[in-house]
C-alpha atoms as a PDB file:
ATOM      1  CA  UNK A   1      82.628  99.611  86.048  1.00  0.00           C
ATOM      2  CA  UNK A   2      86.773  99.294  85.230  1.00  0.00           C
ATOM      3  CA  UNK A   3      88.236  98.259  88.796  1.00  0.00           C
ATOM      4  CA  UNK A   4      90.664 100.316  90.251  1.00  0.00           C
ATOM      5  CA  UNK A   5      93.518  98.178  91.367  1.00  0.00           C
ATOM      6  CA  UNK A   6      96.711  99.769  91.340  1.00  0.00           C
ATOM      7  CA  UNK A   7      95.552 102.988  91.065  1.00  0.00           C
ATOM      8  CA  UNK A   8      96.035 105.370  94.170  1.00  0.00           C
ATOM      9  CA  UNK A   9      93.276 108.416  94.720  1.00  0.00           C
ATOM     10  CA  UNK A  10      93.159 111.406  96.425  1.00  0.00           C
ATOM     11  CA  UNK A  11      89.842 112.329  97.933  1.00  0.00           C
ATOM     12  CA  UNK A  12      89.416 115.487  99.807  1.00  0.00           C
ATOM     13  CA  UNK A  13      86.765 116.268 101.846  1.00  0.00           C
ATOM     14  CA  UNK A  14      86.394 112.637 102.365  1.00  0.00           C
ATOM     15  CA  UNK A  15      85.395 113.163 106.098  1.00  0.00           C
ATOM     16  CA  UNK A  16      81.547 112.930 105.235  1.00  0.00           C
ATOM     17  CA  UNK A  17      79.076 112.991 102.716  1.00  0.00           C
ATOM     18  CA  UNK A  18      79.655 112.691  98.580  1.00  0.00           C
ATOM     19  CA  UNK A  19      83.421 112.651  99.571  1.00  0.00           C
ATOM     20  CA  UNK A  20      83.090 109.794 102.438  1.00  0.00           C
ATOM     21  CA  UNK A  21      80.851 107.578  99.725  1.00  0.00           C
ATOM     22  CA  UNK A  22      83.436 108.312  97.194  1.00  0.00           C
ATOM     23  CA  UNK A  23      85.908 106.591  99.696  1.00  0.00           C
ATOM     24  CA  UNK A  24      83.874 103.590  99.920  1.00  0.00           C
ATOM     25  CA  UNK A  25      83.294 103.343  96.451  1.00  0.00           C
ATOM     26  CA  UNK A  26      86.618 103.605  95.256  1.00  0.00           C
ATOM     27  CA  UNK A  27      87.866 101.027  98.017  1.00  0.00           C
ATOM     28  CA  UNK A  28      85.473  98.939  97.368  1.00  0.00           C
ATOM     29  CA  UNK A  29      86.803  99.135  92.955  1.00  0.00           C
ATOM     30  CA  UNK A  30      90.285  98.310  94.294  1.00  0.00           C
ATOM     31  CA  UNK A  31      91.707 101.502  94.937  1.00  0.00           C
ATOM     32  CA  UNK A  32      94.611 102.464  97.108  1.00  0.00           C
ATOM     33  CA  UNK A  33      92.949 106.030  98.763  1.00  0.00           C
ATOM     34  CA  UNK A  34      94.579 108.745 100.972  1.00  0.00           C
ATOM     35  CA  UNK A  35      91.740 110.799 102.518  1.00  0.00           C
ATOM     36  CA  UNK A  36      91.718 113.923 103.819  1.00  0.00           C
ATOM     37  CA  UNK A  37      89.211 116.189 105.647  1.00  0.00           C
ATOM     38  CA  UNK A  38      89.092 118.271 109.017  1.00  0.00           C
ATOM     39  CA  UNK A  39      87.530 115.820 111.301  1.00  0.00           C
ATOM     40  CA  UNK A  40      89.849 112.841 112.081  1.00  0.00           C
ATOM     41  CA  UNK A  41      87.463 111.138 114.138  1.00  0.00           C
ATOM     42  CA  UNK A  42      85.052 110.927 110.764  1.00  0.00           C
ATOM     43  CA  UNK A  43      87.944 110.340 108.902  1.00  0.00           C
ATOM     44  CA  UNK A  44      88.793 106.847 110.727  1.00  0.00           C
ATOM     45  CA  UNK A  45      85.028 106.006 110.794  1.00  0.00           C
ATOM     46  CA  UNK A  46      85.264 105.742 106.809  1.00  0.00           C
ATOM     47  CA  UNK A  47      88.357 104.198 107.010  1.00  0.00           C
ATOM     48  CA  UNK A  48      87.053 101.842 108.758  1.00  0.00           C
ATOM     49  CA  UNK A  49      84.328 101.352 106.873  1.00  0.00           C
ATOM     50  CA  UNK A  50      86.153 101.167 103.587  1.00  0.00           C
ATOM     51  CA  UNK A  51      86.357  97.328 101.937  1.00  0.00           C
ATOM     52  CA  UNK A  52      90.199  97.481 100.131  1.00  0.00           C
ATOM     53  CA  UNK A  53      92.933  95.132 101.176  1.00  0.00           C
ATOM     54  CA  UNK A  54      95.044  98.350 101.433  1.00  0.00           C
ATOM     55  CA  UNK A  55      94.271 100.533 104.707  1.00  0.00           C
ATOM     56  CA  UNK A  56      93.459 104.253 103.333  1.00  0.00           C
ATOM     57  CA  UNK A  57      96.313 107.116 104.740  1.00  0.00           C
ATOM     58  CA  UNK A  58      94.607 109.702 106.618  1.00  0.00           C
ATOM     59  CA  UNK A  59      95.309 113.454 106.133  1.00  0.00           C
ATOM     60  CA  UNK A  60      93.990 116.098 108.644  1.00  0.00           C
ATOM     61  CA  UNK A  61      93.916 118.864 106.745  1.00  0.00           C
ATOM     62  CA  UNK A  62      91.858 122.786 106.031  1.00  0.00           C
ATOM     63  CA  UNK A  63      92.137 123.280 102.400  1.00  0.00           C
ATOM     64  CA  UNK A  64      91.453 126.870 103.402  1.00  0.00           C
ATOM     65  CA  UNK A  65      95.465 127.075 104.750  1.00  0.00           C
ATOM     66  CA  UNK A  66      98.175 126.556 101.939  1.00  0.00           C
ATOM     67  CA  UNK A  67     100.568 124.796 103.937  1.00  0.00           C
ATOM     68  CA  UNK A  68      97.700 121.742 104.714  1.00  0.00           C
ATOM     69  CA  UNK A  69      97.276 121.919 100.756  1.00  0.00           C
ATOM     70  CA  UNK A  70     101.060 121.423 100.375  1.00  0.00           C
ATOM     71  CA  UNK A  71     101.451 118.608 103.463  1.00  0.00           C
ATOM     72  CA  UNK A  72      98.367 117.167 101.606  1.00  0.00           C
ATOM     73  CA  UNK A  73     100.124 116.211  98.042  1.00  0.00           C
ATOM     74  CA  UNK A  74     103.628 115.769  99.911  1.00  0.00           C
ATOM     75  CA  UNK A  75     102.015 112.806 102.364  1.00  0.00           C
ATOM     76  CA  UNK A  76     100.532 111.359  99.937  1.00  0.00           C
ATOM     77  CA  UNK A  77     103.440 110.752  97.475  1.00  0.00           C
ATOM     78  CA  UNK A  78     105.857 110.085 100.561  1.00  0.00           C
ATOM     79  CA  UNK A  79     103.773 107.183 101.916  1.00  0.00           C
ATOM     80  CA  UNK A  80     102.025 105.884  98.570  1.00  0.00           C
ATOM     81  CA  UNK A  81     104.605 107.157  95.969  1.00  0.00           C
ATOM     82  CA  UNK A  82     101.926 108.244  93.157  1.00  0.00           C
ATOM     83  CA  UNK A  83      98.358 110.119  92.147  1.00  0.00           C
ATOM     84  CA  UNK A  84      96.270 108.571  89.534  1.00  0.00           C
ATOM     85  CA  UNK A  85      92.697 109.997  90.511  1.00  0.00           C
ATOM     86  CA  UNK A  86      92.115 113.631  92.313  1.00  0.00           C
ATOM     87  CA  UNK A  87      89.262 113.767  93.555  1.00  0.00           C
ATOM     88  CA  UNK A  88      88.780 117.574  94.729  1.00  0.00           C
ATOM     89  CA  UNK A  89      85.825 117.430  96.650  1.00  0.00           C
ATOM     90  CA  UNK A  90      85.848 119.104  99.695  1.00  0.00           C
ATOM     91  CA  UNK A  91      83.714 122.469 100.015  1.00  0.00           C
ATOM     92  CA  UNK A  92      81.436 124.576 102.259  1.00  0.00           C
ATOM     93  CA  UNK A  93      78.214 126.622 101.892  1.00  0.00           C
ATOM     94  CA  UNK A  94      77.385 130.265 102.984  1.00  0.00           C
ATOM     95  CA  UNK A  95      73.767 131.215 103.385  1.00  0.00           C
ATOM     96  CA  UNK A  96      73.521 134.975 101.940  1.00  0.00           C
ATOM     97  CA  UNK A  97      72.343 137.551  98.692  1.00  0.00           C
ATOM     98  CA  UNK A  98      74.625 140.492  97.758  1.00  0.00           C
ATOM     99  CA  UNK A  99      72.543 142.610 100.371  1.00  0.00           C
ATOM    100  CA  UNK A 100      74.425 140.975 103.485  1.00  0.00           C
ATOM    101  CA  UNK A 101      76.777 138.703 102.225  1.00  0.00           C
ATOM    102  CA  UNK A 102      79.932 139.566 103.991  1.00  0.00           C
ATOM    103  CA  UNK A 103      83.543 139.217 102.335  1.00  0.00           C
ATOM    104  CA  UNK A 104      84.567 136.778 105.245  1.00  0.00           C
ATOM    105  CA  UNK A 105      81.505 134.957 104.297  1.00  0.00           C
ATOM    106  CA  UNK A 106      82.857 135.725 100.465  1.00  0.00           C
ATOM    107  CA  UNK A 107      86.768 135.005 101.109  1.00  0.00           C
ATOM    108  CA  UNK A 108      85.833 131.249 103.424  1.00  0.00           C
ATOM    109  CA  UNK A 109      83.521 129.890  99.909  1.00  0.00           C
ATOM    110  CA  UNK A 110      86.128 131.297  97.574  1.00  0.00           C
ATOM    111  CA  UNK A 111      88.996 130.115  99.368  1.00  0.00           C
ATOM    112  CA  UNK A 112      88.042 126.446 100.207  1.00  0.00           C
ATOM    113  CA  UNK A 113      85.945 125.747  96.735  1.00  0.00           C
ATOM    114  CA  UNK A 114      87.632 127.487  94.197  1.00  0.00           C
ATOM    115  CA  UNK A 115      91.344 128.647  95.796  1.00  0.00           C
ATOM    116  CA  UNK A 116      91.886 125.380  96.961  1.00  0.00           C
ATOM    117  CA  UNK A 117      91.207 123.252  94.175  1.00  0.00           C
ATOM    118  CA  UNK A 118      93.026 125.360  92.033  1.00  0.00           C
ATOM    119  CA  UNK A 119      96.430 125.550  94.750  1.00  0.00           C
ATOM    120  CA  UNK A 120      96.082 121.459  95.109  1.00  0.00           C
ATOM    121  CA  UNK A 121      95.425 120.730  91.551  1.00  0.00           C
ATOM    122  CA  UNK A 122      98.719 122.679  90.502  1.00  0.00           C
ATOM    123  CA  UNK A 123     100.816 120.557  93.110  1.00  0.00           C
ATOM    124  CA  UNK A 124      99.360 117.132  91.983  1.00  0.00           C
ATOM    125  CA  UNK A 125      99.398 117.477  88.227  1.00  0.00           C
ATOM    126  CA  UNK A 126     103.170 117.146  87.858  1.00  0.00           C
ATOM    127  CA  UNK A 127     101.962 113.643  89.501  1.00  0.00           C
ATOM    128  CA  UNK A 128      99.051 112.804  87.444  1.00  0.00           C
ATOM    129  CA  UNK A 129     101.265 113.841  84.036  1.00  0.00           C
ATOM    130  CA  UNK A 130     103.528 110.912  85.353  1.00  0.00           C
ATOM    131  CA  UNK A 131     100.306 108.693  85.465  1.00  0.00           C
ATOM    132  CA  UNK A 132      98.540 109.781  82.864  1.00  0.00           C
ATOM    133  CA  UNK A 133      95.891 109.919  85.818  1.00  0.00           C
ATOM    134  CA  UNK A 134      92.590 112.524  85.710  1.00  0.00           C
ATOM    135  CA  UNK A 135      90.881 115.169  87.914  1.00  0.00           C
ATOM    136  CA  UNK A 136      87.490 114.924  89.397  1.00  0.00           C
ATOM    137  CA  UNK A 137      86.116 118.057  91.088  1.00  0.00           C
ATOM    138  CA  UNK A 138      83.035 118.225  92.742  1.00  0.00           C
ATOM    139  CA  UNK A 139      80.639 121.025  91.690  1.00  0.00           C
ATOM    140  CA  UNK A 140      76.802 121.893  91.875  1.00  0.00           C
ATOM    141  CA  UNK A 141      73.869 122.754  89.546  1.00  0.00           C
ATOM    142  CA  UNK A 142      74.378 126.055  91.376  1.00  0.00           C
ATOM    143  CA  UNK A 143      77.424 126.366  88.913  1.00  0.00           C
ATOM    144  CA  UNK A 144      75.123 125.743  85.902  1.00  0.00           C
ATOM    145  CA  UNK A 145      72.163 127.247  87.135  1.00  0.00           C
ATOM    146  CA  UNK A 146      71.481 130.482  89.350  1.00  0.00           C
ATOM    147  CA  UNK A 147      69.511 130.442  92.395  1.00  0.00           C
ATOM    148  CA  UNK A 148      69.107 133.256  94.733  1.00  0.00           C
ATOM    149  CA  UNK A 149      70.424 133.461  98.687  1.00  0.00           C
ATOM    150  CA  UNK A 150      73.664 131.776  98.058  1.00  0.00           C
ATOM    151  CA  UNK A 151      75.557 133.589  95.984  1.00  0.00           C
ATOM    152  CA  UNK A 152      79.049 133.406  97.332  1.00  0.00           C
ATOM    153  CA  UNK A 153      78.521 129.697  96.644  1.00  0.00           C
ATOM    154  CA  UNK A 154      77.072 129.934  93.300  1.00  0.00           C
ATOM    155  CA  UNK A 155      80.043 132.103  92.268  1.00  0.00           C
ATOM    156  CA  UNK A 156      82.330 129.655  93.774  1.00  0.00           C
ATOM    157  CA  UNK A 157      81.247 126.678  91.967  1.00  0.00           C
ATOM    158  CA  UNK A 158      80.875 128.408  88.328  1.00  0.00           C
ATOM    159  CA  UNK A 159      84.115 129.360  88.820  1.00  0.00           C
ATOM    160  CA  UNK A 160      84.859 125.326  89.719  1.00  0.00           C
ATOM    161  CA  UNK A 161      83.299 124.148  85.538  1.00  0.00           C
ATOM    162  CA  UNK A 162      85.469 126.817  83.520  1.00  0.00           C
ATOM    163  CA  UNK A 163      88.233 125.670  85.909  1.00  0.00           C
ATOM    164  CA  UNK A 164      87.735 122.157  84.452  1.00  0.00           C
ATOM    165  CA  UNK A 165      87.341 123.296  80.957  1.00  0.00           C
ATOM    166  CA  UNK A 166      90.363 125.183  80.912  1.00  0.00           C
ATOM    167  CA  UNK A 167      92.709 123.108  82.767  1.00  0.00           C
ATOM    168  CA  UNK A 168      90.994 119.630  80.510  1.00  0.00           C
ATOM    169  CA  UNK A 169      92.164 121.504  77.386  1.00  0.00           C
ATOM    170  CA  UNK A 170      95.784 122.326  78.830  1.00  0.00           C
ATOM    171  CA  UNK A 171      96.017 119.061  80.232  1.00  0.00           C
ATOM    172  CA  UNK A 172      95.235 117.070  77.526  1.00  0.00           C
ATOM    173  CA  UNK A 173      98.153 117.042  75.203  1.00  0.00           C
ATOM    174  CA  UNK A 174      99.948 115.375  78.151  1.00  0.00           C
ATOM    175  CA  UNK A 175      97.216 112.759  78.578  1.00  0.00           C
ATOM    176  CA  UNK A 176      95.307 113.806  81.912  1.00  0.00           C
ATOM    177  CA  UNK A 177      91.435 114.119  81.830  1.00  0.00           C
ATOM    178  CA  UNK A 178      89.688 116.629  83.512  1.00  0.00           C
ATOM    179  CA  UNK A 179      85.794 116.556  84.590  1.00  0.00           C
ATOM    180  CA  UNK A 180      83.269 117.954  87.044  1.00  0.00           C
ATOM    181  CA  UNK A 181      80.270 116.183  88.316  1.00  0.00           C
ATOM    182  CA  UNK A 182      77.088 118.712  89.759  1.00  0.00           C
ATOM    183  CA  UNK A 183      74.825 117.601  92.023  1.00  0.00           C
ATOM    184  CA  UNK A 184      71.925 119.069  92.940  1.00  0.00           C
ATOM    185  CA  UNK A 185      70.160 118.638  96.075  1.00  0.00           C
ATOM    186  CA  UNK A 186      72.214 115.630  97.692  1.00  0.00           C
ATOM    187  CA  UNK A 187      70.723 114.466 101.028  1.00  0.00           C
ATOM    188  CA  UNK A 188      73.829 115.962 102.824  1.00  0.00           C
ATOM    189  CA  UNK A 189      75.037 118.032 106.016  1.00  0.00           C
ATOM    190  CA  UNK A 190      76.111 120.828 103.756  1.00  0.00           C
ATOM    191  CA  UNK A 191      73.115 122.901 103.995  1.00  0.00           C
ATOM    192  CA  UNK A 192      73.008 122.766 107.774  1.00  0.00           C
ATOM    193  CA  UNK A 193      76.660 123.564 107.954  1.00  0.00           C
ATOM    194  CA  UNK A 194      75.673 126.248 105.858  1.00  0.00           C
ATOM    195  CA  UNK A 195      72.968 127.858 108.446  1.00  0.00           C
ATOM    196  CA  UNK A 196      69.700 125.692 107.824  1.00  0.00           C
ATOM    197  CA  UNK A 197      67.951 124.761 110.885  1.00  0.00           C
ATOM    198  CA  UNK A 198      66.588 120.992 110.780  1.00  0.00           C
ATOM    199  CA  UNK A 199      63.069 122.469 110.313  1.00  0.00           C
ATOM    200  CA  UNK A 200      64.381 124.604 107.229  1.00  0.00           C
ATOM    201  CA  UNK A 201      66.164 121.772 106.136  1.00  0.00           C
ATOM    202  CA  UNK A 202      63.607 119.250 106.243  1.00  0.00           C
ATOM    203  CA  UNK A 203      61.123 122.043 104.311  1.00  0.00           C
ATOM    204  CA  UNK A 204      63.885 122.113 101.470  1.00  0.00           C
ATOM    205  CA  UNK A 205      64.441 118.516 100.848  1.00  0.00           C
ATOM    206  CA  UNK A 206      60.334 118.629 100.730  1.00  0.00           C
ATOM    207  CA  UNK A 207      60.612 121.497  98.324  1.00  0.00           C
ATOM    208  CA  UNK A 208      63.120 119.560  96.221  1.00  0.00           C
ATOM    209  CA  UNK A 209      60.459 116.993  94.991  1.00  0.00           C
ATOM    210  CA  UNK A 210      59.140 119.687  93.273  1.00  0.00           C
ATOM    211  CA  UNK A 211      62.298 121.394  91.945  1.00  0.00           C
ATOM    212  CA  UNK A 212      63.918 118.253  90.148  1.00  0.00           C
ATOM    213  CA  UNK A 213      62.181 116.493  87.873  1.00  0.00           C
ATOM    214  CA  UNK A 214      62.868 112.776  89.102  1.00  0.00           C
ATOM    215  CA  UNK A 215      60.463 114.165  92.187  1.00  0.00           C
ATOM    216  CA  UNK A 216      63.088 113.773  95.021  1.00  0.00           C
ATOM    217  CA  UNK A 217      66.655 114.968  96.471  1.00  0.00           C
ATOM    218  CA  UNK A 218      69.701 112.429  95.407  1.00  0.00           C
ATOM    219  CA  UNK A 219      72.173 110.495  97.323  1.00  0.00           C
ATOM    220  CA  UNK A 220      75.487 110.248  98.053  1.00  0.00           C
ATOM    221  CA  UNK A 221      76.025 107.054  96.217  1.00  0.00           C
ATOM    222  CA  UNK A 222      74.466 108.345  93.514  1.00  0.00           C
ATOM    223  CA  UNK A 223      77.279 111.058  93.367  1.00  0.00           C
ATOM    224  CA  UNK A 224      79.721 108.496  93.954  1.00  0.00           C
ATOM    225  CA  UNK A 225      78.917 106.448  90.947  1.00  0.00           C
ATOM    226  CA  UNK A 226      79.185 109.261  88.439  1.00  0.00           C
ATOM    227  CA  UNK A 227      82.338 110.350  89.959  1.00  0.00           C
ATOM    228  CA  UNK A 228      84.108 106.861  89.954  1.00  0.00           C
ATOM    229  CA  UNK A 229      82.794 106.676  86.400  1.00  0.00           C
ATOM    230  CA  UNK A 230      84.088 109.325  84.896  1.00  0.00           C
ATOM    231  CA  UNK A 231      87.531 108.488  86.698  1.00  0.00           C
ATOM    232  CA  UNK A 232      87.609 105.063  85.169  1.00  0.00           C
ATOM    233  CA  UNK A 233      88.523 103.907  82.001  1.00  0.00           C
ATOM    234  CA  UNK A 234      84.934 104.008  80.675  1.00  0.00           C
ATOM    235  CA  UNK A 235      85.037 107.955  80.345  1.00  0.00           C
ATOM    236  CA  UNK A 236      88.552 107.543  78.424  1.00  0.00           C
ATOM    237  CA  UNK A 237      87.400 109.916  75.349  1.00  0.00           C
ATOM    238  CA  UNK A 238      85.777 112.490  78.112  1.00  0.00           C
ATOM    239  CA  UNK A 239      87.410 115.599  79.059  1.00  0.00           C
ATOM    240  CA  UNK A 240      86.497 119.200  80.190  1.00  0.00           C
ATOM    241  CA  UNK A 241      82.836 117.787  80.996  1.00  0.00           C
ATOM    242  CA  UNK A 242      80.360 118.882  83.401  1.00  0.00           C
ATOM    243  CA  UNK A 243      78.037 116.339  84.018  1.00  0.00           C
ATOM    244  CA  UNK A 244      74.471 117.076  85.990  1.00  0.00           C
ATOM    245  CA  UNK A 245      73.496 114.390  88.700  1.00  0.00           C
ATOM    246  CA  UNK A 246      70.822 116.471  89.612  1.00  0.00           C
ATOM    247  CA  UNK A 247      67.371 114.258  88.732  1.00  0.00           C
ATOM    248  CA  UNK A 248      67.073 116.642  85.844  1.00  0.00           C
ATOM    249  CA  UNK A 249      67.145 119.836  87.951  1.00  0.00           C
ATOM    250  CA  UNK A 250      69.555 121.929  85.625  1.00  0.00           C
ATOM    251  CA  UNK A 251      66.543 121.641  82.736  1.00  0.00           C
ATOM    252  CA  UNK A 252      64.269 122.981  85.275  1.00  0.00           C
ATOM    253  CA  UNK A 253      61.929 126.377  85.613  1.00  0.00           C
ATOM    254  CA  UNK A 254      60.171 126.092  88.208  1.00  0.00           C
ATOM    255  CA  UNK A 255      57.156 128.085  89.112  1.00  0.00           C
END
């Protein structure tokens, strides 16, 4: 794996889960990181817990308001003066079919994993042009696959892949990559903090063994490592790529 040194990387959602092992990871390659997420408390814990010789920056921010999207890029290039990795990972879960899904449940999914991305990627790529950096976004096997009773989210993270295929091919005359990784069942908090109860949760990560053909949910390290790869120079000739860390789950019919 290409170190990171010298390179400075924007993680969002870096409070917890994929995004907080992402943090590690990337410290841990060499990278200078500014973090963001809507816990601060969490947000110091992997701080503290990340291995660089250069103390991350810590942004408090909800990608769901435009202004914390804009104080976002702005504190970032004010304190470390450049982006050469986005890592747009931050996102949220509603439980719901079209039968009682409402449009707050609709605008809150839409707005943090699709608006979002979108509103932060258009204020950092002026930056990563001047880097010739690359974009990372987090997606799902939910936006390669469909699965029923979370719609909103499904819709959401479909919207996330031809997102990164379109803005890979307008980015890539001026040398920036663009690539998605999709998870699929990562042993997370998301579902909770989507409306599982720990009894429903624990029944789904049992259910998972059955539903991805490696026989068991993933971790967030596992996440991690296809994300830092495809931000390194290793994935050089990759762009506009959306690549499955699901233990096989997107070639998958269950029964």
């Amino acid at each position: 794996m290409a170190k990171f040194t010298g390179k400075v990387a924007l993680i969002t959602g870096a409070s917890s889960g994929i995004g907080a092992a992402a943090a590690k990871l990337f410290s841990k390659l060499g990278a200078t990181l500014a973090l963001s997420g809507r816990n601060i408390e969490n947000l110091k814990t992997v701080a503290s817990e990340c291995e660089g010789e250069t103390e991350p920056i810590l942004i408090k921010a909800d990608l769901g308001t435009e202004a914390d999207t804009k104080l976002l890029i702005e504190k970032a290039i004010s304190e470390l003066g450049q982006i050469d990795i986005l890592v747009n990972n931050a996102g949220v879960l509603e439980l719901g079919s079209i039968e009682n899904t409402t449009l707050d449940q609709y605008d809150r999914v839409m707005n943090v994993n699709l608006r979002a991305i979108y509103h932060l990627t258009m204020l950092a790529v002026p930056h990563l042009v001047k880097t010739k950096g690359n974009i990372v976004n987090v997606s799902s096997v939910n936006g390669l696959r469909s699965f029923p009773g979370v719609l909103a989210y499904n819709i959401s993270k479909a919207g996330v892949d031809q997102f990164t295929r379109c803005v890979a091919l307008e980015l890539a005359p001026k040398g920036v990559r663009v690539n998605a990784v999709n998870p699929g069942v990562i042993v997370t908090e998301l579902q909770k903090r989507g409306g599982l109860s720990d009894e429903a949760y624990a029944n789904f990560l049992e259910r998972s063994k059955q539903t991805h053909a490696l026989g068991r949910p993933g971790e967030v390290d596992e996440v991690a490592e296809a994300i830092a790869f495809l931000a390194s120079s290793e994935a050089s000739f990759t762009t506009g790529c959306s690549l499955p860390v699901d233990g096989g789950r997107h070639a998958m019919c269950p029964r």
